[in-house]
Protein backbone atom coordinates (compact mmCIF):
# COMPACT_ATOMS: atom_id res chain seq x y z
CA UNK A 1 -42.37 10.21 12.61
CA UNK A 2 -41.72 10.19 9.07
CA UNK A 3 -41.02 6.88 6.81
CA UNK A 4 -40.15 6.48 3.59
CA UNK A 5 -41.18 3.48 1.22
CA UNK A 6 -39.44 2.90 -1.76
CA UNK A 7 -39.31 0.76 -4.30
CA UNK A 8 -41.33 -0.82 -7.84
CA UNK A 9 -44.88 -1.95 -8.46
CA UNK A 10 -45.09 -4.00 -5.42
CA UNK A 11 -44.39 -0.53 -3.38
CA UNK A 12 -46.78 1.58 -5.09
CA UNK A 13 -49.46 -1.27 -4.65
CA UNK A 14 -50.27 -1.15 -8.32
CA UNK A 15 -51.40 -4.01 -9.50
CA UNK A 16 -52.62 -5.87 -6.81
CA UNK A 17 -53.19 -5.05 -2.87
CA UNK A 18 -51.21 -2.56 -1.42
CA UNK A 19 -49.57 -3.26 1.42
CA UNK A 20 -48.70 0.80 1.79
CA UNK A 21 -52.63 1.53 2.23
CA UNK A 22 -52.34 -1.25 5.18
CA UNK A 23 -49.65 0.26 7.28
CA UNK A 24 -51.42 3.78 7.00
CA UNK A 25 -54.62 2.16 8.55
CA UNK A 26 -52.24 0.55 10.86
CA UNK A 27 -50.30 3.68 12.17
CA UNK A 28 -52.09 6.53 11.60
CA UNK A 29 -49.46 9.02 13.49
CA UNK A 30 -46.95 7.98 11.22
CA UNK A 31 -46.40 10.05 7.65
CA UNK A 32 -45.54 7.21 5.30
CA UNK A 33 -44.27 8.65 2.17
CA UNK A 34 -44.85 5.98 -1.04
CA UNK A 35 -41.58 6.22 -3.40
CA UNK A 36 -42.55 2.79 -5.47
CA UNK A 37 -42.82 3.17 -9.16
CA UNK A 38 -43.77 0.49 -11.81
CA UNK A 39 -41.26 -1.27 -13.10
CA UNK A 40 -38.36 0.11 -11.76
CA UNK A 41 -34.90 -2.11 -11.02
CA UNK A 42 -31.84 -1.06 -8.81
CA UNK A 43 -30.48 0.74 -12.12
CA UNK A 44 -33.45 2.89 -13.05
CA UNK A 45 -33.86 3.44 -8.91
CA UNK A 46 -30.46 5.33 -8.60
CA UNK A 47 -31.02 7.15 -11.44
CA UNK A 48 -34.30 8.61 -10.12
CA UNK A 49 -32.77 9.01 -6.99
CA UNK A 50 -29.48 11.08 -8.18
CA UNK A 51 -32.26 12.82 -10.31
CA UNK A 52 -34.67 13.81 -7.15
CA UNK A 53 -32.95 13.67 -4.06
CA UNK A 54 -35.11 12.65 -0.95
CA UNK A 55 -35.84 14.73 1.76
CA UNK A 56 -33.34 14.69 4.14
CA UNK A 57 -35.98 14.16 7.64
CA UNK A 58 -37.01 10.50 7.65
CA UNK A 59 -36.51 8.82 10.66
CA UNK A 60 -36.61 5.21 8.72
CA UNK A 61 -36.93 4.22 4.89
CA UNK A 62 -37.42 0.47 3.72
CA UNK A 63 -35.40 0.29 0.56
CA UNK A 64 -37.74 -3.32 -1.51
CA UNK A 65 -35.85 -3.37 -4.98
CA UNK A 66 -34.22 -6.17 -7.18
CA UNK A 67 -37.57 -8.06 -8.10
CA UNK A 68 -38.17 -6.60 -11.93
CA UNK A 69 -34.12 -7.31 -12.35
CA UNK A 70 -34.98 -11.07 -12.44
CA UNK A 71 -38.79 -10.42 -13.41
CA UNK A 72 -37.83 -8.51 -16.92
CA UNK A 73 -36.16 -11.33 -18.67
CA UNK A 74 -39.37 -13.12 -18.53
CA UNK A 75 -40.89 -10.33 -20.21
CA UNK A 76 -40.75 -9.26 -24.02
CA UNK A 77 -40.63 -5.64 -23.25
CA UNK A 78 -38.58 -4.05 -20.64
CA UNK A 79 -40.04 -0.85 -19.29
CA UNK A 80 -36.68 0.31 -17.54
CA UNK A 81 -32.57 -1.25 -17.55
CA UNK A 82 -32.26 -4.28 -15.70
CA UNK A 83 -28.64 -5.17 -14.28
CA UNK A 84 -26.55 -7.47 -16.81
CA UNK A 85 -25.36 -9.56 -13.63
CA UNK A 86 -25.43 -10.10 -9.71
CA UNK A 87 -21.90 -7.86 -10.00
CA UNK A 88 -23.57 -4.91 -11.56
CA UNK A 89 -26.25 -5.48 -9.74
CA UNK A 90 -24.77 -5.53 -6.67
CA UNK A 91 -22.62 -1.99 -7.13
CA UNK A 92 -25.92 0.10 -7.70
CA UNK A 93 -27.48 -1.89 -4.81
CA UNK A 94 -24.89 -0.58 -2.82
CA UNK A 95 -24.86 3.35 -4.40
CA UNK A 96 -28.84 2.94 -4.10
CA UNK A 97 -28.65 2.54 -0.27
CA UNK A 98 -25.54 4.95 0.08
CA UNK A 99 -28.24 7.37 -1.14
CA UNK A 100 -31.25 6.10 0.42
CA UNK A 101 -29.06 6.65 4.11
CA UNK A 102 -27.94 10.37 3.31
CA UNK A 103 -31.90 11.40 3.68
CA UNK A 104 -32.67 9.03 6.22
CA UNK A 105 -31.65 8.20 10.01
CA UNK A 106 -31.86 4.29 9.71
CA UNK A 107 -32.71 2.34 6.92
CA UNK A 108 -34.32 -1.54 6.17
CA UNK A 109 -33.20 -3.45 3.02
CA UNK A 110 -35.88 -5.60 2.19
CA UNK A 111 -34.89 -8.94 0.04
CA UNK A 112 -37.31 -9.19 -3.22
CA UNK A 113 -39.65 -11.62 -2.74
CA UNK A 114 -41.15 -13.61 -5.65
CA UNK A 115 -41.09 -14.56 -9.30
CA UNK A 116 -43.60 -17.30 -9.14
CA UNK A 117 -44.86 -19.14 -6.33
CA UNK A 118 -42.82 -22.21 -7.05
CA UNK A 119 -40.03 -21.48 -4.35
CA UNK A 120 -38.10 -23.91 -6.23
CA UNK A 121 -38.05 -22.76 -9.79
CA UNK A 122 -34.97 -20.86 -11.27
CA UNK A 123 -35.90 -17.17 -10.93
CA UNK A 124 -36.95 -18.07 -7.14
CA UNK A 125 -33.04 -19.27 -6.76
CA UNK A 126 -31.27 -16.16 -8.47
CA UNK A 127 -33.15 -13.50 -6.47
CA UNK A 128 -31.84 -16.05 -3.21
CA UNK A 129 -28.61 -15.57 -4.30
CA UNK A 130 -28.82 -11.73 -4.73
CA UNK A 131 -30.79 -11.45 -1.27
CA UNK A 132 -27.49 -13.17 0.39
CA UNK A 133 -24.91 -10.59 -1.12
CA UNK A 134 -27.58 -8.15 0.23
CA UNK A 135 -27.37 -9.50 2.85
CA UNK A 136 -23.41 -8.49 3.03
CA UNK A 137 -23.81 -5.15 1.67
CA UNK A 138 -26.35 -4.12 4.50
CA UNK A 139 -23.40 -5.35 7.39
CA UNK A 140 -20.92 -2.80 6.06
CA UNK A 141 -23.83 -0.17 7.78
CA UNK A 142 -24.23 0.39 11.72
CA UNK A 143 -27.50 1.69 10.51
CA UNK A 144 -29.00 -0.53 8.26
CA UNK A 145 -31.49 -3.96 8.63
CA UNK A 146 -31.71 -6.49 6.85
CA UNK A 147 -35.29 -7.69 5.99
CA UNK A 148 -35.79 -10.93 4.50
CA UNK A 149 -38.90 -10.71 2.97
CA UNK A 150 -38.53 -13.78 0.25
CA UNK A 151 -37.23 -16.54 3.96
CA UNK A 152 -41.01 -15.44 5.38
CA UNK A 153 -42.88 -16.01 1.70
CA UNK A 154 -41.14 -18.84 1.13
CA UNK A 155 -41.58 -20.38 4.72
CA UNK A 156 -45.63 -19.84 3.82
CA UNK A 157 -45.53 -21.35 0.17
CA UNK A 158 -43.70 -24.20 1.59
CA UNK A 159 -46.98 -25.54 3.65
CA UNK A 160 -49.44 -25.51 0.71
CA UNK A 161 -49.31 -26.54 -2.80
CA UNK A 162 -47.95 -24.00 -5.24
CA UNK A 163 -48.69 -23.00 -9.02
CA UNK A 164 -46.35 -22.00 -11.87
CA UNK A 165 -48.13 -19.18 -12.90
CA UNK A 166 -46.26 -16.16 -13.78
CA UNK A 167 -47.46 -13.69 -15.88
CA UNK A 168 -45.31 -12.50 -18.81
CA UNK A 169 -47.72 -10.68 -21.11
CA UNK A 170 -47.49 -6.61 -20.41
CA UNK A 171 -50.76 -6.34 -21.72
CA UNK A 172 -52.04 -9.03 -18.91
CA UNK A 173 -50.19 -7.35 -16.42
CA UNK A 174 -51.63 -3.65 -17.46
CA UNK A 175 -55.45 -5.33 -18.19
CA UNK A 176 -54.74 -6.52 -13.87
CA UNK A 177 -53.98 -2.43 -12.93
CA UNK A 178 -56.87 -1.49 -14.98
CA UNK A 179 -59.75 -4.22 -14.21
CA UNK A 180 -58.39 -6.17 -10.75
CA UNK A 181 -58.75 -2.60 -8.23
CA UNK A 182 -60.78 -4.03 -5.26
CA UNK A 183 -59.31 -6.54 -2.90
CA UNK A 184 -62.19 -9.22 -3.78
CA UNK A 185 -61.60 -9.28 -7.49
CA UNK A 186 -58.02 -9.51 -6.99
CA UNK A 187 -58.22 -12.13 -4.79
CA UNK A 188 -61.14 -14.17 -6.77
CA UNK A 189 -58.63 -14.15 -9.74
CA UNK A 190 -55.60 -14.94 -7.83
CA UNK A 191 -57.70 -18.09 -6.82
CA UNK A 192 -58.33 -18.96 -10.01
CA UNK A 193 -54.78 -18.90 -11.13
CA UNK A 194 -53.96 -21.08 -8.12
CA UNK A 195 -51.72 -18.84 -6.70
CA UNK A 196 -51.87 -18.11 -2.57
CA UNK A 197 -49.98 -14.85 -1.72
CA UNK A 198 -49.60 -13.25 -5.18
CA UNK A 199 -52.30 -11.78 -7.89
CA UNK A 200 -50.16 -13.15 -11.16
CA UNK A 201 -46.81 -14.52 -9.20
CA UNK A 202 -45.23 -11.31 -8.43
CA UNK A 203 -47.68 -8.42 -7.38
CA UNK A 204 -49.62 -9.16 -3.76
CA UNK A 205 -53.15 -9.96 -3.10
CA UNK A 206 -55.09 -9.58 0.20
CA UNK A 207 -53.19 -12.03 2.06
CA UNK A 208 -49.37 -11.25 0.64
CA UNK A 209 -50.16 -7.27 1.43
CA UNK A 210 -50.85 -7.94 4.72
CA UNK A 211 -48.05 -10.56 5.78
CA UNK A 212 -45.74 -7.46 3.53
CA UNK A 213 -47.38 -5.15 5.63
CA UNK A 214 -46.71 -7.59 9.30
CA UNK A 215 -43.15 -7.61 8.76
CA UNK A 216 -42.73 -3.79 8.27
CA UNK A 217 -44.41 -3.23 11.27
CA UNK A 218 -42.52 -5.60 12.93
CA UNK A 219 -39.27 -3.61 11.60
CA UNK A 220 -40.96 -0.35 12.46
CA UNK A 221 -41.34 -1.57 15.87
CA UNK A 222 -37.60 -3.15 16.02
CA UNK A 223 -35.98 -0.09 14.97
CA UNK A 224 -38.16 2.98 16.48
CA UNK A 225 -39.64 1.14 19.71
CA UNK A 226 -42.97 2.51 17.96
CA UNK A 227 -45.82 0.35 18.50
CA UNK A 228 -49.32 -0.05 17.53
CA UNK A 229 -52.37 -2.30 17.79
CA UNK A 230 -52.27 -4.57 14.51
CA UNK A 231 -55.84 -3.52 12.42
CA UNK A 232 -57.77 -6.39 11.57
């Protein structure tokens, strides 16, 4: 079996824990093929993806995009074109995944997740807007899930006590890839910023990996009737 993960940052597992690394541990008969790349939005996705087609033999692909399309205006520098509204947005979602389905049997849209723990603050509530026109575009396909990554994150954050970090600085976020590589340290420092899931508000640590990593299994399960043992 042969599944495709594609995506940003969060995808690649750079900075932070990746979740990736997790489900190869996880299924080792499986050929998981990481397609995440830093930075990239639903605009910057299609064009990579008219540029270098997939390979047309995956029996599922999880399609996690949208997060640096809210993320970026935080930022002073944008590394790649984020959509000027949900409308725009919302067509290249939609070529994205017409794409994504002519290389793959079945396909999983996954919502984005997080800008910031709050669950409350106003990034938080425009990616929950864009995850429920997803939500539409993935019932026009017989073939396609819908995979609500931010509902589980949120239901999590909702238990504890949540900070407003969020990093906006490139240089803090590039200083996290270069220094924050083991598990520990990213997780020390995500303590230290208050933060429960996330290393800096959007990129996962130990315990947002694996909870990433639970609901693709659970997906992989759903939609292949493959199972394994979880690894501990």
């Amino acid at each position: 079996m042969k599944i495709a993960l594609i995506g940003d940052s969060l995808t690649e597992g750079r900075p932070g824990v990746s979740f990736y690394n997790l489900l190869k541990k996880q299924y080792p008969d499986i050929t998981f093929v990481n397609l995440g790349k830093p930075g990239e939005t639903v605009k910057s996705l299609h064009a990579r993806l008219l540029k270098t087609k997939l390979d047309t033999e995956y029996d599922l692909s999880f399609l996690w995009i949208g997060v640096n399309d809210v993320y970026s205006k935080l930022l002073s520098v944008q590394a790649q074109p984020a959509a000027k509204d949900q409308n725009e947005f919302l067509e290249y979602y939609d070529k994205v995944l017409k794409l994504v389905l002519e290389s793959s049997k079945q396909a999983a849209a996954v919502t984005p997740a997080l800008v910031g723990e709050n669950i409350n603050n106003a990034p938080n509530n425009e990616l929950k807007e864009l995850n429920v026109h997803i939500q539409t575009i993935t019932r026009k396909y017989a073939n396609v899930s819908f995979l609500d990554m931010q509902s589980f994150f949120f239901s999590r954050l909702s238990k504890v006590d949540t900070s407003d970090y969020i990093s906006t600085k490139v240089m803090r976020v590039m200083a996290d890839v270069l220094f924050y590589k083991k598990p520990l340290r990213i997780d020390r420092l995500s303590e230290e910023r208050g933060l429960h899931l996330t290393l800096d508000g959007i990129h996962l640590n130990s315990a947002g990996a694996q909870m990433a990593a639970d609901m693709y299994a659970s997906e992989i399960k759903r939609m292949t009737g493959h199972n394994q043992d979880a690894i501990q």
